[in-house]
N, C-alpha and C. Protein backbone atom coordinates (compact mmCIF):
# COMPACT_ATOMS: atom_id res chain seq x y z
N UNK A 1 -8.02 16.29 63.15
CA UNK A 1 -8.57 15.46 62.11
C UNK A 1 -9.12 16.30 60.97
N UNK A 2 -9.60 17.45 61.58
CA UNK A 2 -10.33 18.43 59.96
C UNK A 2 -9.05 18.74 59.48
N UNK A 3 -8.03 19.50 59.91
CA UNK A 3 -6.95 19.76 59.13
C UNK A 3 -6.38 18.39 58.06
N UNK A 4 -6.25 17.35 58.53
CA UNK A 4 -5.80 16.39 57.75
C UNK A 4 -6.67 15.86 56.30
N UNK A 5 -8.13 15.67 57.01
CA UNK A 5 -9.00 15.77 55.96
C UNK A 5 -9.12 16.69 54.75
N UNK A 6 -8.91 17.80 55.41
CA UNK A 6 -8.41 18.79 54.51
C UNK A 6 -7.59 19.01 53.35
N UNK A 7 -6.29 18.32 53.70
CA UNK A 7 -4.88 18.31 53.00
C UNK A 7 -5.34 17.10 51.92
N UNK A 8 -6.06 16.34 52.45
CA UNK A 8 -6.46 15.27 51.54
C UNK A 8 -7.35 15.39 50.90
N UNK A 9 -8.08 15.94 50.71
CA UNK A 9 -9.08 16.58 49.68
C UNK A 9 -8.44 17.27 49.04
N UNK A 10 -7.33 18.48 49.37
CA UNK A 10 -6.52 18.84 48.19
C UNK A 10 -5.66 18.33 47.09
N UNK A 11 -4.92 17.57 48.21
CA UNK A 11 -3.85 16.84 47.55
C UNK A 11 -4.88 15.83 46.46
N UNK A 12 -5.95 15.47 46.36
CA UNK A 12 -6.80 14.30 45.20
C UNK A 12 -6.82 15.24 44.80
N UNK A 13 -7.78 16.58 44.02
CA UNK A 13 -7.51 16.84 42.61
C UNK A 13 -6.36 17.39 42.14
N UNK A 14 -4.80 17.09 43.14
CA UNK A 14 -3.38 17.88 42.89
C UNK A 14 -3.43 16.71 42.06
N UNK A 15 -3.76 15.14 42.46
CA UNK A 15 -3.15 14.15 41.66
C UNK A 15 -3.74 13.79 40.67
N UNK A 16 -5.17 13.97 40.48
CA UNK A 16 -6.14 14.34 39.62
C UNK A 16 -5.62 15.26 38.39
N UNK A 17 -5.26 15.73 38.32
CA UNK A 17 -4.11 17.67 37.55
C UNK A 17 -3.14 16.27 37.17
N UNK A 18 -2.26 16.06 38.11
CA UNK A 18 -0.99 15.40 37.95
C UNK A 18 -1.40 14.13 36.98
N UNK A 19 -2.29 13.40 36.57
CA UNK A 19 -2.09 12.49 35.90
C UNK A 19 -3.24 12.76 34.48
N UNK A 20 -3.58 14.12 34.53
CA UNK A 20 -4.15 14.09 32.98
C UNK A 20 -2.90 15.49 32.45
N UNK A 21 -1.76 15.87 33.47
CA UNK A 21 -1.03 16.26 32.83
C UNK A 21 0.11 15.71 32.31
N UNK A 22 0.24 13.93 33.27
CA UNK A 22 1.00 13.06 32.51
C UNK A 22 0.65 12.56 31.07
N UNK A 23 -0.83 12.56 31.22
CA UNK A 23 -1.40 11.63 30.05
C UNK A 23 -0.73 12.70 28.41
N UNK A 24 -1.12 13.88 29.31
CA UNK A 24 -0.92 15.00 28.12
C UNK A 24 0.61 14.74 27.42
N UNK A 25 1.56 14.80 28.67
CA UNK A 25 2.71 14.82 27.79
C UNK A 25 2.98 13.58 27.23
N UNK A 26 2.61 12.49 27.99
CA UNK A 26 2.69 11.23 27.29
C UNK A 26 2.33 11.42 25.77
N UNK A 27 1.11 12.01 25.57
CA UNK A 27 0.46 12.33 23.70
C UNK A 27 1.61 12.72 23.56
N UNK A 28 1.77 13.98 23.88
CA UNK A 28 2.99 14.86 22.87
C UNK A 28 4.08 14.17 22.69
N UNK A 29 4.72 13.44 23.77
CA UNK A 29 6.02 12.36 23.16
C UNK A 29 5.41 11.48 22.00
N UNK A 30 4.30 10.84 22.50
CA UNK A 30 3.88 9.90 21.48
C UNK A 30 3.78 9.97 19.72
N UNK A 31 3.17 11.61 19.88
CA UNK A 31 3.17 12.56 18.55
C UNK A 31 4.39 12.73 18.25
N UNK A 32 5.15 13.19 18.69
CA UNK A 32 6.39 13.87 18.64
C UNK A 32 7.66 12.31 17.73
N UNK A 33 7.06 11.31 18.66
CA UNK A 33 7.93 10.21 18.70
C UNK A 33 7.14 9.40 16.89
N UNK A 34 6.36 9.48 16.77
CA UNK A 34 5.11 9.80 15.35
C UNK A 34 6.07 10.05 13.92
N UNK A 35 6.05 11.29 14.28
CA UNK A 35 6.31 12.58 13.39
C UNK A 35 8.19 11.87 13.31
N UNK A 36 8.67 11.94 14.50
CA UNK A 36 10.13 11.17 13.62
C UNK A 36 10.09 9.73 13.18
N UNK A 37 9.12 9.06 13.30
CA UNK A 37 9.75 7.71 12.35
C UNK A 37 9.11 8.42 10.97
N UNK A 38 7.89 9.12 10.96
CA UNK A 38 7.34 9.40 9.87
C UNK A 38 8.43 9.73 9.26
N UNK A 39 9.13 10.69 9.32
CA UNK A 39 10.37 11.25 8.81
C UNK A 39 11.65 10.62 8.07
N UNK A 40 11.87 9.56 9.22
CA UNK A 40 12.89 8.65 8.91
C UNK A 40 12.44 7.44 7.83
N UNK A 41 10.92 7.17 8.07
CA UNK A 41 10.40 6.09 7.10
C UNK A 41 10.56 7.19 5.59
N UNK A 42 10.47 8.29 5.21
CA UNK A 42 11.00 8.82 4.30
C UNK A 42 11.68 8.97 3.82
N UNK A 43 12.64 9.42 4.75
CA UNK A 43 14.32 9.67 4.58
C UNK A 43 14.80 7.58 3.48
N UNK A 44 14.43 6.87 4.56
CA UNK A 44 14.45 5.49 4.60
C UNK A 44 14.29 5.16 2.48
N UNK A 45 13.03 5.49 2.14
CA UNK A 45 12.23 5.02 1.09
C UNK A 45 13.02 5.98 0.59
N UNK A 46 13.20 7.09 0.31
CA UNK A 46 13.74 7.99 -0.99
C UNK A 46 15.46 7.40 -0.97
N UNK A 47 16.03 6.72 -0.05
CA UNK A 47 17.24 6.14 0.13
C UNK A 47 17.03 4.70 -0.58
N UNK A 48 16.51 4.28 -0.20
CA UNK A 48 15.78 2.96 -1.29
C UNK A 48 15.38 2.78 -2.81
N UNK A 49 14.60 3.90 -3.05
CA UNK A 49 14.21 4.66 -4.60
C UNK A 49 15.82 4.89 -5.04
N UNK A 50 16.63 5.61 -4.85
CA UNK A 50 17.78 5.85 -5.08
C UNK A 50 18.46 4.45 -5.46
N UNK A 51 18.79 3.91 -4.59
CA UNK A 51 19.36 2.33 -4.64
C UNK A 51 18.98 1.80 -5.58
N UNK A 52 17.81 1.89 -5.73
CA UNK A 52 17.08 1.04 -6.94
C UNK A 52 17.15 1.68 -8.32
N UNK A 53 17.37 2.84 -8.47
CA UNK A 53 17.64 3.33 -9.55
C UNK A 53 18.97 3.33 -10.05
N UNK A 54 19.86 3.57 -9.19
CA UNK A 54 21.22 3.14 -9.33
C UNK A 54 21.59 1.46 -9.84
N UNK A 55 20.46 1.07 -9.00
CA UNK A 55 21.07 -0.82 -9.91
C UNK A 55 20.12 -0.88 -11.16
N UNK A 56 19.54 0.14 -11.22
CA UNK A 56 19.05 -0.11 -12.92
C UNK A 56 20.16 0.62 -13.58
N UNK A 57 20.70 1.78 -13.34
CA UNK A 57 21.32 2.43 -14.00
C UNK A 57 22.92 1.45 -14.35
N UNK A 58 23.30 0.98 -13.39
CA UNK A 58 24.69 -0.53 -13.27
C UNK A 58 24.28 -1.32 -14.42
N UNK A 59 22.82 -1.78 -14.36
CA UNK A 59 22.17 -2.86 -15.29
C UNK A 59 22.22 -2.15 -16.53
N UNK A 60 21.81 -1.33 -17.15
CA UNK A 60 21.73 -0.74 -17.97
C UNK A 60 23.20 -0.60 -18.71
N UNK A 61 24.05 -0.03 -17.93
CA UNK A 61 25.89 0.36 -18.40
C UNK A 61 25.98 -0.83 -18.87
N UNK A 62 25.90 -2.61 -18.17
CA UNK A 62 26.40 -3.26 -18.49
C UNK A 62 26.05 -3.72 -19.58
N UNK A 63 24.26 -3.51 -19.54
CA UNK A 63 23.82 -4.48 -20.72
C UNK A 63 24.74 -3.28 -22.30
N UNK A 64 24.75 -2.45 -22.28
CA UNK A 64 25.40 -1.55 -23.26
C UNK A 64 26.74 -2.39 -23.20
N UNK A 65 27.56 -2.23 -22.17
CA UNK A 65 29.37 -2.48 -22.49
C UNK A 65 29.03 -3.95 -23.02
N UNK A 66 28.51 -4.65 -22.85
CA UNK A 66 28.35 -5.85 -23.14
C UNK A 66 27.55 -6.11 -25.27
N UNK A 67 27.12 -5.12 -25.13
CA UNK A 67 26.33 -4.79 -26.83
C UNK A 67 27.64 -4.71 -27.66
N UNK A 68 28.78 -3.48 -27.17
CA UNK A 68 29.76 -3.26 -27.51
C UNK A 68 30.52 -3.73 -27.59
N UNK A 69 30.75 -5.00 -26.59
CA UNK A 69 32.12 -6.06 -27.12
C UNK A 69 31.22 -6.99 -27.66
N UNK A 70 30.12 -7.19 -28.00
CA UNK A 70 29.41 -8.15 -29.26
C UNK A 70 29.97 -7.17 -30.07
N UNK A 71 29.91 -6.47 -30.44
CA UNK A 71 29.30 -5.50 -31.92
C UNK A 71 31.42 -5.57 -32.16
N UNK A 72 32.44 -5.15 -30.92
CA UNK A 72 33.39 -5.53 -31.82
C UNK A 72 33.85 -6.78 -31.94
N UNK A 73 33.58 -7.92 -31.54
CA UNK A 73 33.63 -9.22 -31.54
C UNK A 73 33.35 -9.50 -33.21
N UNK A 74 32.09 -8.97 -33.55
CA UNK A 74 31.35 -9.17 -34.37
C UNK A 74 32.25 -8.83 -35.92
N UNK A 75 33.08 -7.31 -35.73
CA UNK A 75 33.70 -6.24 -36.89
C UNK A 75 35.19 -6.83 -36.98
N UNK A 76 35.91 -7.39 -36.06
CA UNK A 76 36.91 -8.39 -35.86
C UNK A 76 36.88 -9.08 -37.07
């Protein structure tokens, strides 16, 4: 019975260790898992900014090609 008692007093702070070294890596995925949407929510928005500048830049060409067949509509 002391031997067993024994093993069991060890084995609690083995599992004790074992679950604040889960908790630990759990953070670091959590961080880790963080840091890439952070990334991607960037990637995301400067892909968006782009888009949006591009349909101003479409808007813009047209409102011009459109000045230009007034203006020769107009010299006609």
């Amino acid at each position: 019975m002391c031997c067993v008692l024994s093993v069991y007093r060890q084995s609690q702070p083995d599992a004790e260790l074992h679950d604040v070294l889960d908790a630990s890596v759990d953070q670091l995925l959590i961080t880790r898992l963080n840091e890439q949407l952070h990334e991607k929510d960037m990637k995301l928005t400067d892909v968006r900014l782009e888009a949006l500048s591009s349909a101003h830049q479409l808007e813009q060409l047209r409102e011009t090609l459109s000045r230009m067949k007034v203006k020769q509509w107009v010299t006609l």
